[in-house]
C-alpha atoms as a PDB file:
ATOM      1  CA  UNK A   1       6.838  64.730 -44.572  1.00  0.00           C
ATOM      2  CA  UNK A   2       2.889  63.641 -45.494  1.00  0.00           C
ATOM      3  CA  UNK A   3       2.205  60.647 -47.335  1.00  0.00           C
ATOM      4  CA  UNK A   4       1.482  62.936 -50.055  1.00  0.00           C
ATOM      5  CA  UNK A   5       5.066  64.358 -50.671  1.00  0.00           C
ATOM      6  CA  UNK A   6       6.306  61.396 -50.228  1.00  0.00           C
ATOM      7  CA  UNK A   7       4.330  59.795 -53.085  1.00  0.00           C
ATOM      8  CA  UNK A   8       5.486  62.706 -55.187  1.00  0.00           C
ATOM      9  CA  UNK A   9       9.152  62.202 -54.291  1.00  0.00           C
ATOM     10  CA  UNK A  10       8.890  58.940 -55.269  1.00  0.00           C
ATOM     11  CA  UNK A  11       7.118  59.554 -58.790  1.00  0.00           C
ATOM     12  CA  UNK A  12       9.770  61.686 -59.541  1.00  0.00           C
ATOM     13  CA  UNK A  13      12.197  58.830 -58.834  1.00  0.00           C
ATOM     14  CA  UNK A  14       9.832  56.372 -60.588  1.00  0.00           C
ATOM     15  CA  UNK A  15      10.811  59.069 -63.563  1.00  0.00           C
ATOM     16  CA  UNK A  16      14.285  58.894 -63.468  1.00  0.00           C
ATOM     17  CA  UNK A  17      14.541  55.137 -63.044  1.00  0.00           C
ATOM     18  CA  UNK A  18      12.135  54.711 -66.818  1.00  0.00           C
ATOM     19  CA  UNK A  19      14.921  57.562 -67.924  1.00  0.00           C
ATOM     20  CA  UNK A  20      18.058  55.224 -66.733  1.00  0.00           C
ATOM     21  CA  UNK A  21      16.543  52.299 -67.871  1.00  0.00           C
ATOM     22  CA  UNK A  22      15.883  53.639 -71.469  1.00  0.00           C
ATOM     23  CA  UNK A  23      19.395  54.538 -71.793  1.00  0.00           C
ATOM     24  CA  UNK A  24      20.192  51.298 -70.239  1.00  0.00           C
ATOM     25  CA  UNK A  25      23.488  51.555 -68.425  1.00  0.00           C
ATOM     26  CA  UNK A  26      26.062  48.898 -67.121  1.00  0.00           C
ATOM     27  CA  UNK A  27      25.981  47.860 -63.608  1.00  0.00           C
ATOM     28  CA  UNK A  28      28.395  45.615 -62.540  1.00  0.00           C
ATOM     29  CA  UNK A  29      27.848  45.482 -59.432  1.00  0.00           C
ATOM     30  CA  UNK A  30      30.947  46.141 -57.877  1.00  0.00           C
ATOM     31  CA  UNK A  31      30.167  48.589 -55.643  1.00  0.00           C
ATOM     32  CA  UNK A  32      32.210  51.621 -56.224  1.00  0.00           C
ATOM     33  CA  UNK A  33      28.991  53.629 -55.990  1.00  0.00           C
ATOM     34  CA  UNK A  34      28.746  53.265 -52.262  1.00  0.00           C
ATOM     35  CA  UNK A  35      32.971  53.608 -51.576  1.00  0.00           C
ATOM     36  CA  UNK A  36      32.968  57.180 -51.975  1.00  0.00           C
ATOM     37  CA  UNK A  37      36.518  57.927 -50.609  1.00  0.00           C
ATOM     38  CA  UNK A  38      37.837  55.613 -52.585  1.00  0.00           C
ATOM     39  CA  UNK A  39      36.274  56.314 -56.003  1.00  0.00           C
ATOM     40  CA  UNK A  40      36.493  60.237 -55.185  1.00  0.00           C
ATOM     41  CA  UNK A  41      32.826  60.558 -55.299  1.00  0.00           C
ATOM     42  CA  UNK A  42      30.163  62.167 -52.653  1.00  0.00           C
ATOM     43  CA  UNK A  43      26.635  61.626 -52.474  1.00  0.00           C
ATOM     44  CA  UNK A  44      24.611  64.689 -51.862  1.00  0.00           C
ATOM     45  CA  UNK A  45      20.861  64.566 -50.920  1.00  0.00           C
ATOM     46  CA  UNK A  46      17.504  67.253 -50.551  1.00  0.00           C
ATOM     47  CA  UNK A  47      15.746  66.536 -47.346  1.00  0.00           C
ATOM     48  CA  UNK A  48      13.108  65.776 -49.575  1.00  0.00           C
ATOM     49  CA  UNK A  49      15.071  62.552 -50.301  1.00  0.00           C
ATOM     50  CA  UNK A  50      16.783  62.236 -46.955  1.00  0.00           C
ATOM     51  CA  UNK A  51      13.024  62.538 -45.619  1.00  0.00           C
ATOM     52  CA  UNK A  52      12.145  59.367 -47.707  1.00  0.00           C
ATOM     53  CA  UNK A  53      15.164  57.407 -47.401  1.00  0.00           C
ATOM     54  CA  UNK A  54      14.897  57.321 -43.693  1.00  0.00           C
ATOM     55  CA  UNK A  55      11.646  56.734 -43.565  1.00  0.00           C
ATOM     56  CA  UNK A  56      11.913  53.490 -45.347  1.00  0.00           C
ATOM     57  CA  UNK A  57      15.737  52.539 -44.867  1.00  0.00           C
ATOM     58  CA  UNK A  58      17.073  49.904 -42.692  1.00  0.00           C
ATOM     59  CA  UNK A  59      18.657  50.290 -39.159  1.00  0.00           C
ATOM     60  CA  UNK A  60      22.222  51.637 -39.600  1.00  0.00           C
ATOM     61  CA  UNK A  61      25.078  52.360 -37.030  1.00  0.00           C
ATOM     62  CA  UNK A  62      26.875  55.557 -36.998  1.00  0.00           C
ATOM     63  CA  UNK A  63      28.614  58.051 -37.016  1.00  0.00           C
ATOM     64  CA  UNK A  64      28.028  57.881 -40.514  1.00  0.00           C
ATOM     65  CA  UNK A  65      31.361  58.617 -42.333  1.00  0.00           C
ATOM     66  CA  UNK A  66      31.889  60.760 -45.648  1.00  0.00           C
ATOM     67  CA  UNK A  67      33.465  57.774 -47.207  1.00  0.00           C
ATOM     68  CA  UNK A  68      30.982  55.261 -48.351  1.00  0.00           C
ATOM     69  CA  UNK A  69      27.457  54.441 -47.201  1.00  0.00           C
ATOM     70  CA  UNK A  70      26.006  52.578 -44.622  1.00  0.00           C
ATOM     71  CA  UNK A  71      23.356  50.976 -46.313  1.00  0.00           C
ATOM     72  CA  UNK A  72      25.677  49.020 -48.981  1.00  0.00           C
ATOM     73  CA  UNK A  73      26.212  45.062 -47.566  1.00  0.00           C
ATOM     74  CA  UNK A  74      28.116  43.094 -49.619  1.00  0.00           C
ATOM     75  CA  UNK A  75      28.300  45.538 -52.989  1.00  0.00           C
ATOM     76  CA  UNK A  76      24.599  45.746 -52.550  1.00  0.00           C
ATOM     77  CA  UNK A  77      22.223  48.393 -51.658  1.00  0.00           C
ATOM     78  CA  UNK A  78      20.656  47.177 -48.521  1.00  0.00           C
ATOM     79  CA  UNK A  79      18.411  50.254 -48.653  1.00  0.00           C
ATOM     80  CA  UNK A  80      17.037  49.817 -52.463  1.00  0.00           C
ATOM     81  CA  UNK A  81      13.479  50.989 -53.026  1.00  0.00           C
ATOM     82  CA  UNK A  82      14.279  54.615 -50.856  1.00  0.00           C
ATOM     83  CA  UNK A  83      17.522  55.199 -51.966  1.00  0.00           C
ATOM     84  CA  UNK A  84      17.607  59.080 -53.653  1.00  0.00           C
ATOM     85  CA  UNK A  85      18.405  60.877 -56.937  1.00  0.00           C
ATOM     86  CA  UNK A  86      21.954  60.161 -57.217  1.00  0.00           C
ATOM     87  CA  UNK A  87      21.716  56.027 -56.302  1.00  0.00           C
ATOM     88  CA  UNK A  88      19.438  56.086 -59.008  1.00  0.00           C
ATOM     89  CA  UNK A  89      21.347  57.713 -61.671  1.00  0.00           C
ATOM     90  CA  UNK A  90      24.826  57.232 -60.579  1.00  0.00           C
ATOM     91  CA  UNK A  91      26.831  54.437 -62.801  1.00  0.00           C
ATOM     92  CA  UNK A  92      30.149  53.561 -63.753  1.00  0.00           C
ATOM     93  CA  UNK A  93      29.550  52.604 -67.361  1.00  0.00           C
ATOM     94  CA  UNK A  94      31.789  55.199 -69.543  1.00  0.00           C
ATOM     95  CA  UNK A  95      29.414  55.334 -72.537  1.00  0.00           C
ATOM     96  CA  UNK A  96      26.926  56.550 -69.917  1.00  0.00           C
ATOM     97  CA  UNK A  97      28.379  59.801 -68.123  1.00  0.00           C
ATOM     98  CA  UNK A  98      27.152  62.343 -70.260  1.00  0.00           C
ATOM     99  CA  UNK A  99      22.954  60.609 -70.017  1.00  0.00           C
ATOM    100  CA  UNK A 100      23.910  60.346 -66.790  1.00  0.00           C
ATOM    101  CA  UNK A 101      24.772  64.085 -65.997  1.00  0.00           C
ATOM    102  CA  UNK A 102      21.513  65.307 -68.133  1.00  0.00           C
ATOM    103  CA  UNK A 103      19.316  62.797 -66.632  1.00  0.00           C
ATOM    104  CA  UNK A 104      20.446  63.609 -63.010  1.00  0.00           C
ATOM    105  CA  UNK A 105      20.123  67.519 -63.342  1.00  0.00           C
ATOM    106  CA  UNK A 106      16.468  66.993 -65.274  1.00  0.00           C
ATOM    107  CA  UNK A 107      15.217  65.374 -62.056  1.00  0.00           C
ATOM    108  CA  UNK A 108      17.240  67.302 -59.490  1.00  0.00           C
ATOM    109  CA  UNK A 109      15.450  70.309 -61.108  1.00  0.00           C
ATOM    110  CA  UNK A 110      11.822  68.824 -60.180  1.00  0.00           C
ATOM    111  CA  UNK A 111      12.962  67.589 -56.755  1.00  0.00           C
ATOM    112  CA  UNK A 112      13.923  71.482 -56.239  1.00  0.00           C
ATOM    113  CA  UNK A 113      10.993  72.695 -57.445  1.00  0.00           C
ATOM    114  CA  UNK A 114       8.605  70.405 -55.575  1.00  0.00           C
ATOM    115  CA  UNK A 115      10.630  71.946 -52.477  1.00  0.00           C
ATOM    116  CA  UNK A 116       9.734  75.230 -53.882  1.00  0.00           C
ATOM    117  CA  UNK A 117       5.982  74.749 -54.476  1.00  0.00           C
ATOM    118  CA  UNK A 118       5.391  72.698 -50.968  1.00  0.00           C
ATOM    119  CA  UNK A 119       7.511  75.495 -49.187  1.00  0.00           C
ATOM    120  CA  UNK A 120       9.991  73.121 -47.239  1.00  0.00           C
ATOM    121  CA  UNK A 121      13.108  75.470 -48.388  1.00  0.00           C
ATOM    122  CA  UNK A 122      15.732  73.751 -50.582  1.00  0.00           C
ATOM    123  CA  UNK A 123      18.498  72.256 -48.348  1.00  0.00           C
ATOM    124  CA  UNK A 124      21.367  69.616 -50.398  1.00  0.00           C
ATOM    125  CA  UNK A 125      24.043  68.088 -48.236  1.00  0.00           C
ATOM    126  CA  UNK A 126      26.016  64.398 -48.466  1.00  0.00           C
ATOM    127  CA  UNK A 127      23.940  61.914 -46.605  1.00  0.00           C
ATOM    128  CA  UNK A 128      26.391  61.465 -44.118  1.00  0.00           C
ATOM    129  CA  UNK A 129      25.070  64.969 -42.830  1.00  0.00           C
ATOM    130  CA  UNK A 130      21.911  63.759 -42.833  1.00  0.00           C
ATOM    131  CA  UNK A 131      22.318  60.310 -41.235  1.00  0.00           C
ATOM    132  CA  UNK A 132      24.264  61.921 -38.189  1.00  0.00           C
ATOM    133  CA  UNK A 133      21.346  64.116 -37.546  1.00  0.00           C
ATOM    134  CA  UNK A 134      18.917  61.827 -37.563  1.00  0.00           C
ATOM    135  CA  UNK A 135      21.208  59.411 -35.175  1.00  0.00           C
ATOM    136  CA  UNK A 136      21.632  62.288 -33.605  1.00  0.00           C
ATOM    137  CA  UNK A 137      17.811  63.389 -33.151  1.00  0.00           C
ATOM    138  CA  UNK A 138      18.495  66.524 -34.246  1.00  0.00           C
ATOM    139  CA  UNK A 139      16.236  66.707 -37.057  1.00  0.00           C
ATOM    140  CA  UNK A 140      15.421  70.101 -38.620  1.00  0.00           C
ATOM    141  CA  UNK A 141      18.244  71.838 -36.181  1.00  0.00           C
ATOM    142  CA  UNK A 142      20.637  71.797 -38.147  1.00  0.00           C
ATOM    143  CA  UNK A 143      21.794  75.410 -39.636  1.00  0.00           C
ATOM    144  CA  UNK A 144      24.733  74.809 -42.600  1.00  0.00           C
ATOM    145  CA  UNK A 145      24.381  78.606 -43.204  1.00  0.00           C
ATOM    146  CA  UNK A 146      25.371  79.559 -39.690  1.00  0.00           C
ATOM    147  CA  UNK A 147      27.987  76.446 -39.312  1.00  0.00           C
ATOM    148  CA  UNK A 148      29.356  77.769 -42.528  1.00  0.00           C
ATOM    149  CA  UNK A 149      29.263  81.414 -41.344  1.00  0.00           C
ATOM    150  CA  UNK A 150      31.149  80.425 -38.224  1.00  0.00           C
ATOM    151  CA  UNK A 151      34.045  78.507 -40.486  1.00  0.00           C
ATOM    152  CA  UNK A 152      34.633  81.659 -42.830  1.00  0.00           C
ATOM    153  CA  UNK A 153      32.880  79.872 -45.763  1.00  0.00           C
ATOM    154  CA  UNK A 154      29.747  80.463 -47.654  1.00  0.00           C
ATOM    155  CA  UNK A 155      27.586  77.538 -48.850  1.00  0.00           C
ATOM    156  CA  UNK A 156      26.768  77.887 -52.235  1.00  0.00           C
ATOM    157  CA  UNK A 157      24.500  75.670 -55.413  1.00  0.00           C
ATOM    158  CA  UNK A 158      26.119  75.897 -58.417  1.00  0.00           C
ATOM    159  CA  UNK A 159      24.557  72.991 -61.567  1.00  0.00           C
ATOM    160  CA  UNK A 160      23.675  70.624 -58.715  1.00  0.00           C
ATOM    161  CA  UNK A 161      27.011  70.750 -57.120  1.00  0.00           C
ATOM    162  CA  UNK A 162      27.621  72.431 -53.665  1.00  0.00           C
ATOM    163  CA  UNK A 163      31.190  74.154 -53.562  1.00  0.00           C
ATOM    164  CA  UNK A 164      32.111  76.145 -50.685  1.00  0.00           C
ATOM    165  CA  UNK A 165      33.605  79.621 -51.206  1.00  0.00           C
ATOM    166  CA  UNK A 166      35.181  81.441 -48.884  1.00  0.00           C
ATOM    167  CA  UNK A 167      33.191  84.729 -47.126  1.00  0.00           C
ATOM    168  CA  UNK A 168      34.595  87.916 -48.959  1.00  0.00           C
ATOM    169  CA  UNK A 169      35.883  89.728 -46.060  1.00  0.00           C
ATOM    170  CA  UNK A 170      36.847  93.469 -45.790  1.00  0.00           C
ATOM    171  CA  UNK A 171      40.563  94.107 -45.814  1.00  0.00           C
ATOM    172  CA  UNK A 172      42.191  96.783 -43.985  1.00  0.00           C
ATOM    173  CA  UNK A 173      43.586  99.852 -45.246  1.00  0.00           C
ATOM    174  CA  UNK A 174      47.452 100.076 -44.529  1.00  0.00           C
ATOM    175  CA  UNK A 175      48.529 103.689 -45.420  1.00  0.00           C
ATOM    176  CA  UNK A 176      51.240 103.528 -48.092  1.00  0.00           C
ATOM    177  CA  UNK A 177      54.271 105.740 -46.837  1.00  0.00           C
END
Protein backbone atom coordinates (compact mmCIF):
# COMPACT_ATOMS: atom_id res chain seq x y z
CA UNK A 1 0.00 0.00 0.00
CA UNK A 2 1.69 3.73 -0.92
CA UNK A 3 1.54 6.43 1.43
CA UNK A 4 -0.95 7.77 -0.85
CA UNK A 5 -3.77 5.11 -0.35
CA UNK A 6 -3.14 5.05 2.83
CA UNK A 7 -3.85 8.77 3.36
CA UNK A 8 -7.04 8.19 1.43
CA UNK A 9 -8.10 5.25 3.61
CA UNK A 10 -7.71 7.23 6.37
CA UNK A 11 -9.75 10.40 5.08
CA UNK A 12 -12.41 8.22 4.51
CA UNK A 13 -12.23 7.13 8.16
CA UNK A 14 -11.60 10.76 9.22
CA UNK A 15 -15.31 10.91 7.42
CA UNK A 16 -17.01 8.48 9.24
CA UNK A 17 -15.63 9.41 12.64
CA UNK A 18 -17.21 13.57 11.97
CA UNK A 19 -20.44 11.25 10.84
CA UNK A 20 -20.42 9.17 14.36
CA UNK A 21 -19.60 12.00 16.23
CA UNK A 22 -22.52 14.18 14.84
CA UNK A 23 -24.90 11.59 15.75
CA UNK A 24 -23.08 11.26 18.93
CA UNK A 25 -23.46 7.74 20.24
CA UNK A 26 -22.95 6.11 23.76
CA UNK A 27 -19.80 4.39 24.53
CA UNK A 28 -19.52 2.86 27.63
CA UNK A 29 -16.74 1.39 27.40
CA UNK A 30 -17.35 -1.98 28.26
CA UNK A 31 -15.94 -3.69 25.68
CA UNK A 32 -18.43 -5.87 24.02
CA UNK A 33 -17.19 -4.49 20.71
CA UNK A 34 -14.00 -6.47 20.80
CA UNK A 35 -15.79 -9.98 22.51
CA UNK A 36 -17.23 -11.04 19.39
CA UNK A 37 -18.25 -14.63 20.41
CA UNK A 38 -19.78 -13.50 23.13
CA UNK A 39 -21.87 -10.57 21.86
CA UNK A 40 -22.58 -12.66 18.50
CA UNK A 41 -20.84 -10.13 16.46
CA UNK A 42 -17.85 -10.47 13.69
CA UNK A 43 -15.69 -7.91 12.47
CA UNK A 44 -15.10 -7.98 8.79
CA UNK A 45 -12.34 -5.89 7.07
CA UNK A 46 -11.13 -4.74 3.09
CA UNK A 47 -7.45 -5.21 2.78
CA UNK A 48 -7.58 -1.71 2.24
CA UNK A 49 -8.17 -1.47 6.03
CA UNK A 50 -6.33 -4.60 7.04
CA UNK A 51 -3.39 -2.90 4.93
CA UNK A 52 -3.58 0.16 7.34
CA UNK A 53 -4.31 -1.43 10.50
CA UNK A 54 -1.22 -3.49 10.34
CA UNK A 55 0.78 -1.07 9.29
CA UNK A 56 0.25 1.02 12.31
CA UNK A 57 -1.08 -1.61 14.97
CA UNK A 58 0.76 -2.92 17.86
CA UNK A 59 2.60 -6.34 18.18
CA UNK A 60 -0.05 -9.06 18.73
CA UNK A 61 0.25 -12.90 19.39
CA UNK A 62 -1.68 -15.34 17.46
CA UNK A 63 -3.39 -17.46 16.11
CA UNK A 64 -5.79 -14.85 16.07
CA UNK A 65 -9.21 -16.34 17.09
CA UNK A 66 -12.79 -15.46 15.56
CA UNK A 67 -13.91 -14.52 18.98
CA UNK A 68 -12.71 -11.16 20.02
CA UNK A 69 -9.69 -9.10 19.01
CA UNK A 70 -6.30 -8.98 19.87
CA UNK A 71 -5.74 -5.50 20.05
CA UNK A 72 -8.46 -4.78 22.95
CA UNK A 73 -6.37 -4.58 26.64
CA UNK A 74 -8.38 -3.94 29.34
CA UNK A 75 -11.91 -2.89 27.38
CA UNK A 76 -9.68 -0.64 25.41
CA UNK A 77 -8.55 -0.49 21.92
CA UNK A 78 -4.87 -0.87 22.14
CA UNK A 79 -4.76 -0.34 18.37
CA UNK A 80 -6.91 3.12 18.20
CA UNK A 81 -5.85 5.53 15.48
CA UNK A 82 -5.70 2.32 12.62
CA UNK A 83 -8.46 0.51 13.70
CA UNK A 84 -11.06 0.07 10.39
CA UNK A 85 -14.64 0.87 9.29
CA UNK A 86 -16.51 -1.19 11.64
CA UNK A 87 -14.36 -0.07 15.12
CA UNK A 88 -15.31 3.16 14.05
CA UNK A 89 -18.94 2.86 13.62
CA UNK A 90 -19.75 -0.07 15.68
CA UNK A 91 -21.68 0.90 19.16
CA UNK A 92 -23.91 -0.52 21.55
CA UNK A 93 -26.14 2.46 22.20
CA UNK A 94 -29.86 1.27 21.07
CA UNK A 95 -31.02 4.73 19.89
CA UNK A 96 -28.02 4.42 17.55
CA UNK A 97 -28.39 1.12 15.35
CA UNK A 98 -30.23 2.36 12.60
CA UNK A 99 -27.28 5.79 12.09
CA UNK A 100 -25.16 3.24 12.69
CA UNK A 101 -26.16 0.78 9.80
CA UNK A 102 -26.52 3.93 7.23
CA UNK A 103 -23.38 5.47 8.33
CA UNK A 104 -21.37 2.16 8.06
CA UNK A 105 -22.70 1.16 4.48
CA UNK A 106 -22.13 5.10 3.24
CA UNK A 107 -18.42 4.60 3.97
CA UNK A 108 -18.07 0.90 3.18
CA UNK A 109 -19.35 2.06 -0.27
CA UNK A 110 -16.24 4.57 -0.74
CA UNK A 111 -13.75 2.13 0.79
CA UNK A 112 -15.07 -0.28 -2.18
CA UNK A 113 -14.86 2.07 -4.61
CA UNK A 114 -11.41 3.43 -3.81
CA UNK A 115 -10.51 -0.45 -4.27
CA UNK A 116 -12.18 -0.16 -7.54
CA UNK A 117 -10.52 3.01 -8.91
CA UNK A 118 -6.80 2.03 -7.49
CA UNK A 119 -7.39 -1.57 -8.98
CA UNK A 120 -6.41 -3.64 -5.76
CA UNK A 121 -9.69 -5.98 -6.29
CA UNK A 122 -12.27 -5.85 -3.46
CA UNK A 123 -11.49 -8.61 -0.88
CA UNK A 124 -13.79 -8.40 2.87
CA UNK A 125 -13.01 -11.05 5.44
CA UNK A 126 -13.07 -10.94 9.62
CA UNK A 127 -9.72 -9.72 10.75
CA UNK A 128 -8.91 -12.80 12.25
CA UNK A 129 -8.30 -13.94 8.51
CA UNK A 130 -6.25 -11.28 8.05
CA UNK A 131 -4.12 -11.29 11.22
CA UNK A 132 -3.25 -15.10 10.66
CA UNK A 133 -1.89 -14.25 7.31
CA UNK A 134 0.09 -11.71 8.15
CA UNK A 135 1.53 -13.89 11.30
CA UNK A 136 1.65 -16.20 8.94
CA UNK A 137 3.67 -14.20 6.12
CA UNK A 138 1.46 -15.15 3.74
CA UNK A 139 0.37 -11.91 2.57
CA UNK A 140 -1.51 -11.62 -0.75
CA UNK A 141 -1.61 -15.73 -0.98
CA UNK A 142 -4.41 -16.19 0.26
CA UNK A 143 -7.33 -17.41 -2.31
CA UNK A 144 -11.03 -17.43 -0.28
CA UNK A 145 -12.52 -18.20 -3.76
CA UNK A 146 -10.56 -21.40 -4.22
CA UNK A 147 -10.66 -22.33 -0.25
CA UNK A 148 -14.34 -21.80 -0.66
CA UNK A 149 -14.50 -23.79 -3.93
CA UNK A 150 -12.72 -26.66 -2.25
CA UNK A 151 -15.43 -26.61 0.89
CA UNK A 152 -18.58 -26.73 -1.52
CA UNK A 153 -19.41 -23.06 -0.71
CA UNK A 154 -19.44 -19.92 -2.68
CA UNK A 155 -18.33 -16.60 -1.12
CA UNK A 156 -20.68 -14.08 -1.73
CA UNK A 157 -21.30 -9.74 -0.78
CA UNK A 158 -24.60 -9.11 -0.12
CA UNK A 159 -25.35 -5.03 1.77
CA UNK A 160 -21.89 -5.29 3.34
CA UNK A 161 -22.42 -8.66 4.78
CA UNK A 162 -20.54 -11.81 3.51
CA UNK A 163 -22.88 -15.01 3.71
CA UNK A 164 -21.72 -18.14 2.32
CA UNK A 165 -24.01 -20.14 0.01
CA UNK A 166 -23.58 -23.33 -0.89
CA UNK A 167 -22.18 -24.21 -4.78
CA UNK A 168 -25.37 -25.23 -6.85
CA UNK A 169 -24.33 -28.57 -7.90
CA UNK A 170 -25.80 -30.78 -10.72
CA UNK A 171 -27.97 -33.60 -9.49
CA UNK A 172 -28.23 -36.84 -11.11
CA UNK A 173 -30.92 -38.17 -13.09
CA UNK A 174 -32.46 -41.40 -11.45
CA UNK A 175 -34.87 -42.93 -14.07
CA UNK A 176 -38.36 -43.13 -12.55
CA UNK A 177 -39.66 -46.83 -13.07
Amino acid sequence: MTPEHRRRVRAIYAAADAAVAAAGPRCDASGRCCRFKEYGHTLFVSQLEADVLLDAAPPFSGPVTPDYCPFQVDNLCTAREPRPLGCRVYFCDPSYQETGQTISEMYLRQLKDLADELGVGWRYEPLHVFLNEHMAGREGDFEPEAQARDAGTTPRLRFGLKVTLPVRRELPVIPSE
